[in-house]
PDB file of N, CA and C in Angstrom:
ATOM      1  N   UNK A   1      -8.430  32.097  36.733  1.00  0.00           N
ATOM      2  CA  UNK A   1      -8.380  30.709  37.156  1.00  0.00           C
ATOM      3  C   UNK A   1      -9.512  29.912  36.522  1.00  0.00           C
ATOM      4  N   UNK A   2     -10.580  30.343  36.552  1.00  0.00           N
ATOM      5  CA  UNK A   2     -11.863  29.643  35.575  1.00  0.00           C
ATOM      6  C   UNK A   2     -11.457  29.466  34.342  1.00  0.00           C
ATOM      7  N   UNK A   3     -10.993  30.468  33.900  1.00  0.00           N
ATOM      8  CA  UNK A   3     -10.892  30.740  32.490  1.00  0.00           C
ATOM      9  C   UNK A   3      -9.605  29.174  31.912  1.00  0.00           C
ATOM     10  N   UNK A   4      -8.708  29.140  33.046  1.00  0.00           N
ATOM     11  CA  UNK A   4      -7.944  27.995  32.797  1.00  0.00           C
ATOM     12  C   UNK A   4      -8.108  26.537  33.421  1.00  0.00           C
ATOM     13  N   UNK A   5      -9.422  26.647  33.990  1.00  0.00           N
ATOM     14  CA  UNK A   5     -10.065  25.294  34.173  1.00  0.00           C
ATOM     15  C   UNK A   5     -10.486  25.385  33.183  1.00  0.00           C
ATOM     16  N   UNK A   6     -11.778  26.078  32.935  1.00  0.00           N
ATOM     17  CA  UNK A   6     -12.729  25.731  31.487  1.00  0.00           C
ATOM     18  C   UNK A   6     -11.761  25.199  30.679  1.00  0.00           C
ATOM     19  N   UNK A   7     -10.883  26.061  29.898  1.00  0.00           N
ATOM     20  CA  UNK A   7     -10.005  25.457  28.929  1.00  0.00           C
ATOM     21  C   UNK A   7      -9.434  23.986  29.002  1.00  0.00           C
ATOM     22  N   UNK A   8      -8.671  23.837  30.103  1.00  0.00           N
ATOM     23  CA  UNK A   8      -8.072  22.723  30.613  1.00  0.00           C
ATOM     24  C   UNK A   8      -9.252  21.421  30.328  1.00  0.00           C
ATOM     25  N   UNK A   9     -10.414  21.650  30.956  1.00  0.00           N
ATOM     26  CA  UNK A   9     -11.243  20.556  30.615  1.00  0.00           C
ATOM     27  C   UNK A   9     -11.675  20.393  29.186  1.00  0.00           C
ATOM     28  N   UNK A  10     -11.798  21.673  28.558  1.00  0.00           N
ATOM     29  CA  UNK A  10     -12.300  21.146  27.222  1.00  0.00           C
ATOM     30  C   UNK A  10     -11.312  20.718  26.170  1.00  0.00           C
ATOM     31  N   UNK A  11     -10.337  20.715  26.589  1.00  0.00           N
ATOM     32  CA  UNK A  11      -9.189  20.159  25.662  1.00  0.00           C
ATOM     33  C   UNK A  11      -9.110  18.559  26.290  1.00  0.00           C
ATOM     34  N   UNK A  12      -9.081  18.326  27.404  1.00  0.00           N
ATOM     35  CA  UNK A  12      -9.252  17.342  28.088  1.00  0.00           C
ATOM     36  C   UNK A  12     -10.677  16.437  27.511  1.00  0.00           C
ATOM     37  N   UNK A  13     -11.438  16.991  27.101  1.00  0.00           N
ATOM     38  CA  UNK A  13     -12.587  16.492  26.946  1.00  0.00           C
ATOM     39  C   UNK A  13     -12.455  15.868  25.296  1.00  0.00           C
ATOM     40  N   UNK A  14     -12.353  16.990  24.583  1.00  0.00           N
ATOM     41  CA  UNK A  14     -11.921  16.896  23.196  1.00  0.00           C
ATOM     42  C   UNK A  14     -10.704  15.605  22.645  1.00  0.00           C
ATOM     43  N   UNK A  15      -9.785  15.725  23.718  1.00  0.00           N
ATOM     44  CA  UNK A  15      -8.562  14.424  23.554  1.00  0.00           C
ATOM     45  C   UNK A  15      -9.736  13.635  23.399  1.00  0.00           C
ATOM     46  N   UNK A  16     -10.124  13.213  24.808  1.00  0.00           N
ATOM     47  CA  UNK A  16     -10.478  11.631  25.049  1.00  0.00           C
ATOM     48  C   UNK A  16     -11.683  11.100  24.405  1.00  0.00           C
ATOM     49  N   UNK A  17     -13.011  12.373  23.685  1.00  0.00           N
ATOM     50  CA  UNK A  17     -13.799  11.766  23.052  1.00  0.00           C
ATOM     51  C   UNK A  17     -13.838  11.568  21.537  1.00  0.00           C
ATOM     52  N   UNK A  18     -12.164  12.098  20.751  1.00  0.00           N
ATOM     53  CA  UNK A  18     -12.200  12.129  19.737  1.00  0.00           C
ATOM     54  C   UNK A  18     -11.753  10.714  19.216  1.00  0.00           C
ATOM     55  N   UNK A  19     -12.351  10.522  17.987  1.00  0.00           N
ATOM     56  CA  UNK A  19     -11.660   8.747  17.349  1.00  0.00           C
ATOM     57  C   UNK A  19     -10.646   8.974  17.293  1.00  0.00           C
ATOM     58  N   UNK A  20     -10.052   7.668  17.501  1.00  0.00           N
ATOM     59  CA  UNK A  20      -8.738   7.228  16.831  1.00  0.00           C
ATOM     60  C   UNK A  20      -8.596   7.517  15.082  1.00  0.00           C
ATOM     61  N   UNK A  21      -7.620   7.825  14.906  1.00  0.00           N
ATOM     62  CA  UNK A  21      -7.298   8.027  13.021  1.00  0.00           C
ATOM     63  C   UNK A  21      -6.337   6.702  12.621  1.00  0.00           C
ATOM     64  N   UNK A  22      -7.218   6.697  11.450  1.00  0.00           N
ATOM     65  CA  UNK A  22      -6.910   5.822  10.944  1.00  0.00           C
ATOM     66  C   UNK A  22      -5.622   5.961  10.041  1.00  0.00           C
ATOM     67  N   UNK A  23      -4.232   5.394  10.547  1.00  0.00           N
ATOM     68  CA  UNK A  23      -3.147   5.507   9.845  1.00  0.00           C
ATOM     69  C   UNK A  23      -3.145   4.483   8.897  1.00  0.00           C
ATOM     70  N   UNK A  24      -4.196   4.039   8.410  1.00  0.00           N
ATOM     71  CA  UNK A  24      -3.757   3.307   7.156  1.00  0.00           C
ATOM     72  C   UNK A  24      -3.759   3.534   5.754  1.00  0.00           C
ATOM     73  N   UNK A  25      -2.227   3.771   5.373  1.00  0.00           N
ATOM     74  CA  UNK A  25      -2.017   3.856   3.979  1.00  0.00           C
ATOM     75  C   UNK A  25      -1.885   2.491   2.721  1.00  0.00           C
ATOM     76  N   UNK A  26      -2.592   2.614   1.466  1.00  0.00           N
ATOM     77  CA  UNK A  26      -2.867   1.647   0.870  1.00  0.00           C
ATOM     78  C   UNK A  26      -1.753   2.318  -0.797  1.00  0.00           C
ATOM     79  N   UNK A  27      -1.152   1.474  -1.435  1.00  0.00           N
ATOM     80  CA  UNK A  27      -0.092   2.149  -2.868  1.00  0.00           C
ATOM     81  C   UNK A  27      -0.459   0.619  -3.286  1.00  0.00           C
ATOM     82  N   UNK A  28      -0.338   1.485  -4.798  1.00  0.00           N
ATOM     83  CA  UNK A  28      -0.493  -0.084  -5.819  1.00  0.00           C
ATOM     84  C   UNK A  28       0.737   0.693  -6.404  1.00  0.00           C
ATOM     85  N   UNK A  29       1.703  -0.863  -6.646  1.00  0.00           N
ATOM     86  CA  UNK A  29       3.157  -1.138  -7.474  1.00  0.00           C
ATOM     87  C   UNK A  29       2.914  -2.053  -8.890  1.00  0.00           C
ATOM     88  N   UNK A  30       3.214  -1.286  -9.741  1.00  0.00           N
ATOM     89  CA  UNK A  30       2.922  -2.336 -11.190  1.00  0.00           C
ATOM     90  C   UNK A  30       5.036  -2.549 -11.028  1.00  0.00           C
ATOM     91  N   UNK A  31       4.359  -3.638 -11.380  1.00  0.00           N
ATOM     92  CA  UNK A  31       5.314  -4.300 -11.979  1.00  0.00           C
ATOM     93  C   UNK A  31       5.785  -4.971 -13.663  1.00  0.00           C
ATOM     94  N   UNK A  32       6.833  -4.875 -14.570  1.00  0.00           N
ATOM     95  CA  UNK A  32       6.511  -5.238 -15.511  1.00  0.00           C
ATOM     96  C   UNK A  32       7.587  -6.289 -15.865  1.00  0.00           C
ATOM     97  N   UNK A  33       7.407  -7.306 -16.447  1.00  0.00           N
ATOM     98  CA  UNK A  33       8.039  -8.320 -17.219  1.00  0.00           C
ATOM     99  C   UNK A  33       7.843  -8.398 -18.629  1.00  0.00           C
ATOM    100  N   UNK A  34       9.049  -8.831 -19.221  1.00  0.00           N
ATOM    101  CA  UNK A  34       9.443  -9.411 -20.666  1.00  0.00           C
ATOM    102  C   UNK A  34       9.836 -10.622 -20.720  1.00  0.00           C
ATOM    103  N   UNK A  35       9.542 -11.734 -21.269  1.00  0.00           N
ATOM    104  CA  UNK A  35      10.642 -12.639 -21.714  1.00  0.00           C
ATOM    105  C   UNK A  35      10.276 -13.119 -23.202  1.00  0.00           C
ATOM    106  N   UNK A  36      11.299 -13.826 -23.994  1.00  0.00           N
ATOM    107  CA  UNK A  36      11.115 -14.985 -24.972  1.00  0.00           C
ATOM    108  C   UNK A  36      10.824 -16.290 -24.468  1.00  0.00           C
ATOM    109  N   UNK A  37      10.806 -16.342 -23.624  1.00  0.00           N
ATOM    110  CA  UNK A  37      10.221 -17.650 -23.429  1.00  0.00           C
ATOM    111  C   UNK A  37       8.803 -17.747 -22.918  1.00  0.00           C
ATOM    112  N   UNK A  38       8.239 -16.637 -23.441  1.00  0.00           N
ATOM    113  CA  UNK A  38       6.865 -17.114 -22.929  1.00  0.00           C
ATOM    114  C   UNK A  38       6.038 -16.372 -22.073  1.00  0.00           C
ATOM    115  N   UNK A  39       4.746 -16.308 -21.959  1.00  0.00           N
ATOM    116  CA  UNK A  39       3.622 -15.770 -20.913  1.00  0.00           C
ATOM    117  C   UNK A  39       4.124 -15.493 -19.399  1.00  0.00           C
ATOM    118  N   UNK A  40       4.312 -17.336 -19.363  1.00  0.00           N
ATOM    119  CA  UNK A  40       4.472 -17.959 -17.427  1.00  0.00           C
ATOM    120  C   UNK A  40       5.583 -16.768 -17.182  1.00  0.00           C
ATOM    121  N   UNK A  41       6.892 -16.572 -18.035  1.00  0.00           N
ATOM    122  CA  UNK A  41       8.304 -16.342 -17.454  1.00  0.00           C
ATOM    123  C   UNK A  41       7.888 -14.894 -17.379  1.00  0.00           C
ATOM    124  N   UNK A  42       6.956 -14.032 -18.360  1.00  0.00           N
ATOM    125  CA  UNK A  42       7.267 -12.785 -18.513  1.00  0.00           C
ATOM    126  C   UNK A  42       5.670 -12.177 -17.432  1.00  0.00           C
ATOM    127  N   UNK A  43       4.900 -13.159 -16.737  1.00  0.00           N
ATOM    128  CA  UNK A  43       4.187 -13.175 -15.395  1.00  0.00           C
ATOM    129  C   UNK A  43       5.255 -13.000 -14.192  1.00  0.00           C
ATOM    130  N   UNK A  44       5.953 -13.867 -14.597  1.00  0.00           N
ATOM    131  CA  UNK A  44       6.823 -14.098 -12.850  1.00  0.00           C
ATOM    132  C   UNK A  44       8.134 -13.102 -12.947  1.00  0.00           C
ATOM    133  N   UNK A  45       8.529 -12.017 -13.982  1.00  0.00           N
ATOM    134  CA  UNK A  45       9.613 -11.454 -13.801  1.00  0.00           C
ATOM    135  C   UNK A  45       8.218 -10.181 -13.459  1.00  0.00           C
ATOM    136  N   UNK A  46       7.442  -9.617 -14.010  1.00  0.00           N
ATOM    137  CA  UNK A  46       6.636  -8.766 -13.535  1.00  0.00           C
ATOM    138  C   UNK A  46       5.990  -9.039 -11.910  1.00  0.00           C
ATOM    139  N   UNK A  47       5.998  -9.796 -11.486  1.00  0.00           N
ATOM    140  CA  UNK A  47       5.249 -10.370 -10.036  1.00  0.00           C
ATOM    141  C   UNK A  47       6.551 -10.064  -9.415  1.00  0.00           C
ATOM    142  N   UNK A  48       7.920 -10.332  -9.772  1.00  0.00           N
ATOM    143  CA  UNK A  48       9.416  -9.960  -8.814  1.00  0.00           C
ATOM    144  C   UNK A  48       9.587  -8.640  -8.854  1.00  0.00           C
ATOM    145  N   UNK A  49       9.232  -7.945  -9.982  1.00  0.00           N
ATOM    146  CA  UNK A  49       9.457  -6.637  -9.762  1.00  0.00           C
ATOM    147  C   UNK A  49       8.472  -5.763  -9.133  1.00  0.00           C
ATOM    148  N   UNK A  50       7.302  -5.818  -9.415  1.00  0.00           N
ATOM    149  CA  UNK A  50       6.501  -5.089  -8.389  1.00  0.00           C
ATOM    150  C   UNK A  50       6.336  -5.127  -6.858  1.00  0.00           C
ATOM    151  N   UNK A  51       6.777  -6.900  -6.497  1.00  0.00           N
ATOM    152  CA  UNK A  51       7.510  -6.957  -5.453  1.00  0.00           C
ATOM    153  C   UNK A  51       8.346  -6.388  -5.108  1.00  0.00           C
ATOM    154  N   UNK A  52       9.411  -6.456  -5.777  1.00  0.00           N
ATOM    155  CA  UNK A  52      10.899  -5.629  -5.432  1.00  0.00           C
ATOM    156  C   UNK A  52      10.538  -4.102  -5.535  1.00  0.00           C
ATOM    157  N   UNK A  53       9.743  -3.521  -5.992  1.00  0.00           N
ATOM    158  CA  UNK A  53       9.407  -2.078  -5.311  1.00  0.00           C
ATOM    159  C   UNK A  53       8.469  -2.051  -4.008  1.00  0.00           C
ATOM    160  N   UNK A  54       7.203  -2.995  -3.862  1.00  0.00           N
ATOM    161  CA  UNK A  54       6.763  -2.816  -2.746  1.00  0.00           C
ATOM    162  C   UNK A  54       7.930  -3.108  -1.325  1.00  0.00           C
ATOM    163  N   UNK A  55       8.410  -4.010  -1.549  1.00  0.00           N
ATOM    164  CA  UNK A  55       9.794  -4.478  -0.522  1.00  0.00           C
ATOM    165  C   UNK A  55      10.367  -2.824  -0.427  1.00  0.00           C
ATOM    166  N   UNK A  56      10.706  -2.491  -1.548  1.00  0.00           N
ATOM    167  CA  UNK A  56      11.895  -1.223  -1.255  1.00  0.00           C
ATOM    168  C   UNK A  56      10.925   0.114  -0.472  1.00  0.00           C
ATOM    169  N   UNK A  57       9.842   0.397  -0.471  1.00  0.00           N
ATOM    170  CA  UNK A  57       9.053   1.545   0.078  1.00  0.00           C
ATOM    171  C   UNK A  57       8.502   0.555   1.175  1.00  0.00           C
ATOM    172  N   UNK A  58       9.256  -0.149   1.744  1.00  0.00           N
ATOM    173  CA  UNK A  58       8.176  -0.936   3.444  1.00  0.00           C
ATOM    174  C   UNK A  58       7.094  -1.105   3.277  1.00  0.00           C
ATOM    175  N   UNK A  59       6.522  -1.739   2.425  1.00  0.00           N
ATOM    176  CA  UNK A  59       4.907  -2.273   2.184  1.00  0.00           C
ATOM    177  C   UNK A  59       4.711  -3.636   2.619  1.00  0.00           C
ATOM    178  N   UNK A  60       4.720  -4.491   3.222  1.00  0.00           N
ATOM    179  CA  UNK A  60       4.448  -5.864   3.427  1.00  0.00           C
ATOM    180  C   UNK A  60       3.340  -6.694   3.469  1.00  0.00           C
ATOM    181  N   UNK A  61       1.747  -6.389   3.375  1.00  0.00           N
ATOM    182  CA  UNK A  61       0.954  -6.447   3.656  1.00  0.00           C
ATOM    183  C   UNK A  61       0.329  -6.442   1.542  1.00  0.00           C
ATOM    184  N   UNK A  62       1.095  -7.434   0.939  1.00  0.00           N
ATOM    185  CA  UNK A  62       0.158  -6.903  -0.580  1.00  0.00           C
ATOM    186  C   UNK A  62      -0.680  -8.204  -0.791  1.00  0.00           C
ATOM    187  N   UNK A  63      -1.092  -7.752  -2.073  1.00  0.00           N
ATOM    188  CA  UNK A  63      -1.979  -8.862  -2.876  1.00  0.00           C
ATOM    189  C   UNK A  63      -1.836  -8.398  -4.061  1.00  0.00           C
ATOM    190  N   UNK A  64      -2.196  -9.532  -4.674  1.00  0.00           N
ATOM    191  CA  UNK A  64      -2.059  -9.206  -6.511  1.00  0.00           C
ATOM    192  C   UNK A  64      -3.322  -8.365  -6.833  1.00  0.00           C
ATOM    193  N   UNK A  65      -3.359  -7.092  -7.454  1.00  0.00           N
ATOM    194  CA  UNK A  65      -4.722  -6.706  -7.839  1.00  0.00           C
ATOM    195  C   UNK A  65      -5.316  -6.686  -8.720  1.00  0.00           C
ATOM    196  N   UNK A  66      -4.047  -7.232  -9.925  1.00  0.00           N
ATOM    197  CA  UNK A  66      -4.566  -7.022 -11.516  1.00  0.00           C
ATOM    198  C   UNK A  66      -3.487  -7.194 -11.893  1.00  0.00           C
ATOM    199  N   UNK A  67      -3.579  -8.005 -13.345  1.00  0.00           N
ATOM    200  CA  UNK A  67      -2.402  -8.272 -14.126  1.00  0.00           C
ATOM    201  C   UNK A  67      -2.793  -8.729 -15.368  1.00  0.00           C
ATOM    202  N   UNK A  68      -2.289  -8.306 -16.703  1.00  0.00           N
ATOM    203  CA  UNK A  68      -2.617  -8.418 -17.778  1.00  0.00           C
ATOM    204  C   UNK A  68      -1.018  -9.221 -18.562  1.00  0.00           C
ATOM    205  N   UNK A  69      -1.686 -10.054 -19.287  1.00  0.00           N
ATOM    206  CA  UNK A  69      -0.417 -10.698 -20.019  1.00  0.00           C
ATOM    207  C   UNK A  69      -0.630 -10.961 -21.289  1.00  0.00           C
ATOM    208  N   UNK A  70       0.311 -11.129 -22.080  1.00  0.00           N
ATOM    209  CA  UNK A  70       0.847 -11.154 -23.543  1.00  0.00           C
ATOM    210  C   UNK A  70       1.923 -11.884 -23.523  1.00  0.00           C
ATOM    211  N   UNK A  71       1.990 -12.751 -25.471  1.00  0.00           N
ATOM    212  CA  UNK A  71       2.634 -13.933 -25.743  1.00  0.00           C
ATOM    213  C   UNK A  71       3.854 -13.059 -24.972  1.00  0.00           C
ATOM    214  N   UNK A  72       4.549 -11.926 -24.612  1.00  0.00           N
ATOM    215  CA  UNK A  72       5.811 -12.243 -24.037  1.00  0.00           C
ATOM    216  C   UNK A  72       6.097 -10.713 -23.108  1.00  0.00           C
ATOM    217  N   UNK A  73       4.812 -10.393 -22.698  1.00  0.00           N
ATOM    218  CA  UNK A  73       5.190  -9.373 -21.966  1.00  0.00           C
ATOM    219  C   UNK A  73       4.095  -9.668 -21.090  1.00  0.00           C
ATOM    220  N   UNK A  74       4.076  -8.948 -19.587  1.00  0.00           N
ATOM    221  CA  UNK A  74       2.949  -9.151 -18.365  1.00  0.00           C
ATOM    222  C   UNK A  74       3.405  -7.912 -17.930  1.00  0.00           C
ATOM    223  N   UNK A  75       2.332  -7.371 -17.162  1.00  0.00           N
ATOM    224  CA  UNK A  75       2.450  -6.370 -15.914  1.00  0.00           C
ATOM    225  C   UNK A  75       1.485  -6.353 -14.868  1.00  0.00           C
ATOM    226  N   UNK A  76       1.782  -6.222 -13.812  1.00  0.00           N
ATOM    227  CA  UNK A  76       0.858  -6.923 -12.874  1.00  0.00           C
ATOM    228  C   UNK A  76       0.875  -5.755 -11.381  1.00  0.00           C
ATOM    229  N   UNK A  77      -0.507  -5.335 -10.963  1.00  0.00           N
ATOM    230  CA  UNK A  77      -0.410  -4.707  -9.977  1.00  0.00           C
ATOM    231  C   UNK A  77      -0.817  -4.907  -8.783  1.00  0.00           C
ATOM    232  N   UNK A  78       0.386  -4.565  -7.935  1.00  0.00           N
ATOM    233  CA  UNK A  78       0.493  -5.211  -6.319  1.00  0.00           C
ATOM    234  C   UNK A  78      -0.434  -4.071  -5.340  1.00  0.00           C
ATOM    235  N   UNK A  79      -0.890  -4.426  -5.019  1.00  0.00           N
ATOM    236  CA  UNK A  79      -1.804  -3.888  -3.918  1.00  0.00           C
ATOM    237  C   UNK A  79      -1.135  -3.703  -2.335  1.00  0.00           C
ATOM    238  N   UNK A  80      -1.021  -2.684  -1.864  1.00  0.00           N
ATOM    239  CA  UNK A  80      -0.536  -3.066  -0.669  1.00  0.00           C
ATOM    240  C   UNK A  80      -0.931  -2.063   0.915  1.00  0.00           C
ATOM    241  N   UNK A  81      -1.166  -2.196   1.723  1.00  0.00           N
ATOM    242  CA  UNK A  81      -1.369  -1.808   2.939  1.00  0.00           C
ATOM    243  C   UNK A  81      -0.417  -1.456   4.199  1.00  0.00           C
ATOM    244  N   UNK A  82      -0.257  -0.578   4.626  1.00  0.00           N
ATOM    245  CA  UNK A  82       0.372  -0.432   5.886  1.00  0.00           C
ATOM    246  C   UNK A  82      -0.094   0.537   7.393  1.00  0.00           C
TER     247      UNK A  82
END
């Protein structure tokens, strides 16, 4: 009977003084764009697509973290949290 108090409390004890864990997971999504028409267009088809993967794996929580562009290509990486 001791033997299953002692236990009982120290598991009891152990729950309630241990931290909380931190479930937060963080993924960066590159995204990449092309166009002929230009920098702006081949920014904003790379910014939809790295979107459109963070959207598809439940990420909602992004920011832009980096993005490099050329006369007709961009790729740009989404930062994101959950």
């Amino acid at each position: 009977m001791r033997k299953t108090l002692a236990t009982a409390m120290a598991i009891t004890v152990s729950l309630l003084s241990a931290p909380l864990a931190s479930a937060t997971e963080t993924r960066d999504f590159r995204g990449d764009g092309d166009s002929s028409f230009g920098p702006e267009f081949a920014l904003m088809y790379a910014r939809w697509d790295a979107k459109a993967k963070s959207d598809e794996a439940g990420f909602t929580d992004c920011f832009e973290a980096e993005k490099h562009v050329w006369a007709y290509s961009a790729w740009v990486i989404r930062r994101c949290t959950r």
